[in-house]
Protein backbone atom coordinates (compact mmCIF):
# COMPACT_ATOMS: atom_id res chain seq x y z
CA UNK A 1 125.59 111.99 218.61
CA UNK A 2 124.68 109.09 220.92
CA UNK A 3 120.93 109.66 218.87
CA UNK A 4 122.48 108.89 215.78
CA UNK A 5 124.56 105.54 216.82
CA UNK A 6 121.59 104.28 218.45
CA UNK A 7 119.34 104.91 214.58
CA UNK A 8 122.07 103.38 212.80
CA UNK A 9 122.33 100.61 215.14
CA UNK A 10 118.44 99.77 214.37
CA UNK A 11 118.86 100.50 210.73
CA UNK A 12 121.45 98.11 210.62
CA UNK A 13 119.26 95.31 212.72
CA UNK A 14 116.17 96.05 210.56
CA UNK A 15 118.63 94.82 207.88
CA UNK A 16 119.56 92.01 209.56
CA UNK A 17 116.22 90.76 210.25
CA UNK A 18 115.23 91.22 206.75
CA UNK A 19 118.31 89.03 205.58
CA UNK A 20 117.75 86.40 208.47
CA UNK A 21 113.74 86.49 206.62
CA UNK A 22 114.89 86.12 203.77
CA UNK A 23 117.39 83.26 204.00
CA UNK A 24 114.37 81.35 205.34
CA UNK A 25 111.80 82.10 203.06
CA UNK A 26 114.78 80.74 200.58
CA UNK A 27 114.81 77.82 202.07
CA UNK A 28 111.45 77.09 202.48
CA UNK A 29 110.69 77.85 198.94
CA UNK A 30 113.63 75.90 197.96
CA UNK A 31 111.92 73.12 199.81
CA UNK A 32 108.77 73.06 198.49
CA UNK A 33 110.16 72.57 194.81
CA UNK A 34 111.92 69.66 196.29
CA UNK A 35 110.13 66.84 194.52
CA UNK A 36 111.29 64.02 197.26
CA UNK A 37 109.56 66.34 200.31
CA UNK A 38 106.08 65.11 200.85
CA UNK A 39 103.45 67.93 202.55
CA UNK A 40 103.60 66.80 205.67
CA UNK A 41 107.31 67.03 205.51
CA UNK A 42 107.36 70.52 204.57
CA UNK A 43 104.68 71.83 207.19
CA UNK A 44 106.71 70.21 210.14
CA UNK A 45 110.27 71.78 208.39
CA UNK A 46 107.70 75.34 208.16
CA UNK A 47 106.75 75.11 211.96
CA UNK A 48 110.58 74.51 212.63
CA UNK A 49 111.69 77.41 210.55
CA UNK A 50 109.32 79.56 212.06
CA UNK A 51 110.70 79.33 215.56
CA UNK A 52 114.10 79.59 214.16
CA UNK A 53 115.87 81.94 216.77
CA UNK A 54 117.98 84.92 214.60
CA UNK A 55 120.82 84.96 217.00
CA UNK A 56 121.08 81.52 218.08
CA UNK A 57 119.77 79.92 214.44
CA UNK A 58 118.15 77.04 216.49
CA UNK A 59 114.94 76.16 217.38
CA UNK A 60 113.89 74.27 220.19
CA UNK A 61 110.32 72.36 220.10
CA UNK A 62 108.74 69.50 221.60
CA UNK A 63 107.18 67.41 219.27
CA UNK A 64 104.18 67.81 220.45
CA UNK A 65 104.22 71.21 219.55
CA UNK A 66 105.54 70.26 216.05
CA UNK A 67 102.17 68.14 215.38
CA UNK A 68 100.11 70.89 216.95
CA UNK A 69 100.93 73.79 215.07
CA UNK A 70 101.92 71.83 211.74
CA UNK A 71 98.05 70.58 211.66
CA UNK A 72 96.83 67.04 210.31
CA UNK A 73 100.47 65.21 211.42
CA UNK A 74 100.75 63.20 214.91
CA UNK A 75 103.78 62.90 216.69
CA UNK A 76 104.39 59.94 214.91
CA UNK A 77 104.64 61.68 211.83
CA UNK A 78 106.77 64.46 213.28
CA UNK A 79 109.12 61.91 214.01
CA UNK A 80 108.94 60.23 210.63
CA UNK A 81 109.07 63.54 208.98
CA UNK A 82 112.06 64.89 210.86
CA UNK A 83 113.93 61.76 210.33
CA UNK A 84 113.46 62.15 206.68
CA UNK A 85 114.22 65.60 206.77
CA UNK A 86 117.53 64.97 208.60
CA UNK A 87 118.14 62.28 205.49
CA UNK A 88 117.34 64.89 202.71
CA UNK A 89 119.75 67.42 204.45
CA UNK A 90 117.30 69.63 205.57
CA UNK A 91 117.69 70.12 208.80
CA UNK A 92 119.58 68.51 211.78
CA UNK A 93 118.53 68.06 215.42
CA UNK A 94 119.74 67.29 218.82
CA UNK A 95 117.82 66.03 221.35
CA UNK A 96 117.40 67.35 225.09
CA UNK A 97 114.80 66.65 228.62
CA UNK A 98 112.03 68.46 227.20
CA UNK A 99 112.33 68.55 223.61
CA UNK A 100 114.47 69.38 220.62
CA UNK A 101 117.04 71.42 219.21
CA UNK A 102 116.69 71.85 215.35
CA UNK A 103 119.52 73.89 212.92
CA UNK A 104 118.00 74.11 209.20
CA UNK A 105 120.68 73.29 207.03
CA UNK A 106 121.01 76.28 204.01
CA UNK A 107 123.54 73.99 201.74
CA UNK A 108 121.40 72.62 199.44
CA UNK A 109 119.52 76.46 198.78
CA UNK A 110 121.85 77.87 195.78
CA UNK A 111 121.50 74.63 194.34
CA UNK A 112 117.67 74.47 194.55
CA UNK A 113 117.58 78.07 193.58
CA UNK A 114 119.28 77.68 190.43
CA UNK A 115 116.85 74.46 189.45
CA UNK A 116 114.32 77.06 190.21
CA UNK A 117 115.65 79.69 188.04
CA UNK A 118 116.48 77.10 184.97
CA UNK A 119 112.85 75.67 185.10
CA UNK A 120 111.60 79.63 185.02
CA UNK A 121 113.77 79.92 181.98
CA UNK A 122 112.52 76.91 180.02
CA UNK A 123 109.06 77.98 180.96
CA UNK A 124 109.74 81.58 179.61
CA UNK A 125 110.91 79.74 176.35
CA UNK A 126 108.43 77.46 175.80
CA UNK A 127 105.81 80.55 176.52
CA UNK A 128 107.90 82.50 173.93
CA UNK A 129 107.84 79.81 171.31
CA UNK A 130 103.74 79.82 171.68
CA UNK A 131 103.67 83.08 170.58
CA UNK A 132 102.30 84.26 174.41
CA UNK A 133 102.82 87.26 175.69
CA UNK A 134 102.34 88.91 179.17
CA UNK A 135 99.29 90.20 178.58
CA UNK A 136 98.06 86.68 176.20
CA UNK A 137 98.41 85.67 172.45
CA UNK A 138 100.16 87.97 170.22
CA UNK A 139 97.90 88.51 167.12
């Protein structure tokens, strides 16, 4: 019996983990289809997200660490970048000794979603009104 708490118990975190994934490929995809996020932006907000603790939902990096594993952006452009990101909503951030304390911010992902969803739609139509199919022109 103990067996069989223990396998739903790590049935139930497998789920959780796949939820906690998924809210932050959301967000990063949500993100990346935001028009006023340049790239640099969005690779320091990807480093962040990736060390994005499930429990917790913080991160804590240096900036240094930021710049090295976001490639191509300094320090001074993790700090421009973070600031902006704090401005778009995006995330927020504390500072401590040794380095920082980031929370993503999910608010603005149903929004972004459904942008993303009506733009798929009006694509769909347009490629309907062409005549295209799937598989290429319908003859």
């Amino acid at each position: 019996m103990i067996r069989k708490k223990a396998t739903l118990a790590l049935v139930h975190s497998a789920e959780d983990v796949r939820s906690f994934t998924s809210r932050k490929l959301d967000l990063l995809k949500c993100c990346a289809f935001d028009p006023r996020v340049s790239a640099c932006e969005f690779r320091v907000l990807y480093v962040i997200v990736q060390h994005l603790n499930q429990r917790t939902g913080l991160a804590r990096l240096s900036d240094e660490t930021i710049a090295d594993e976001a490639g191509r952006c300094s320090t001074r452009q993790v700090r421009r970048a973070r600031a902006k990101l704090r401005k778009l909503d995006w995330l927020t951030w504390t500072r401590t000794n040794t380095a920082n304390s980031y929370k993503v911010e999910y608010a603005q992902v149903e929004r972004f979603l459904d942008l993303i969803a009506i733009f798929r739609d009006e694509r769909a139509e347009r490629r309907a009104r062409r005549g295209v199919g799937v598989r290429g022109p319908l003859r």
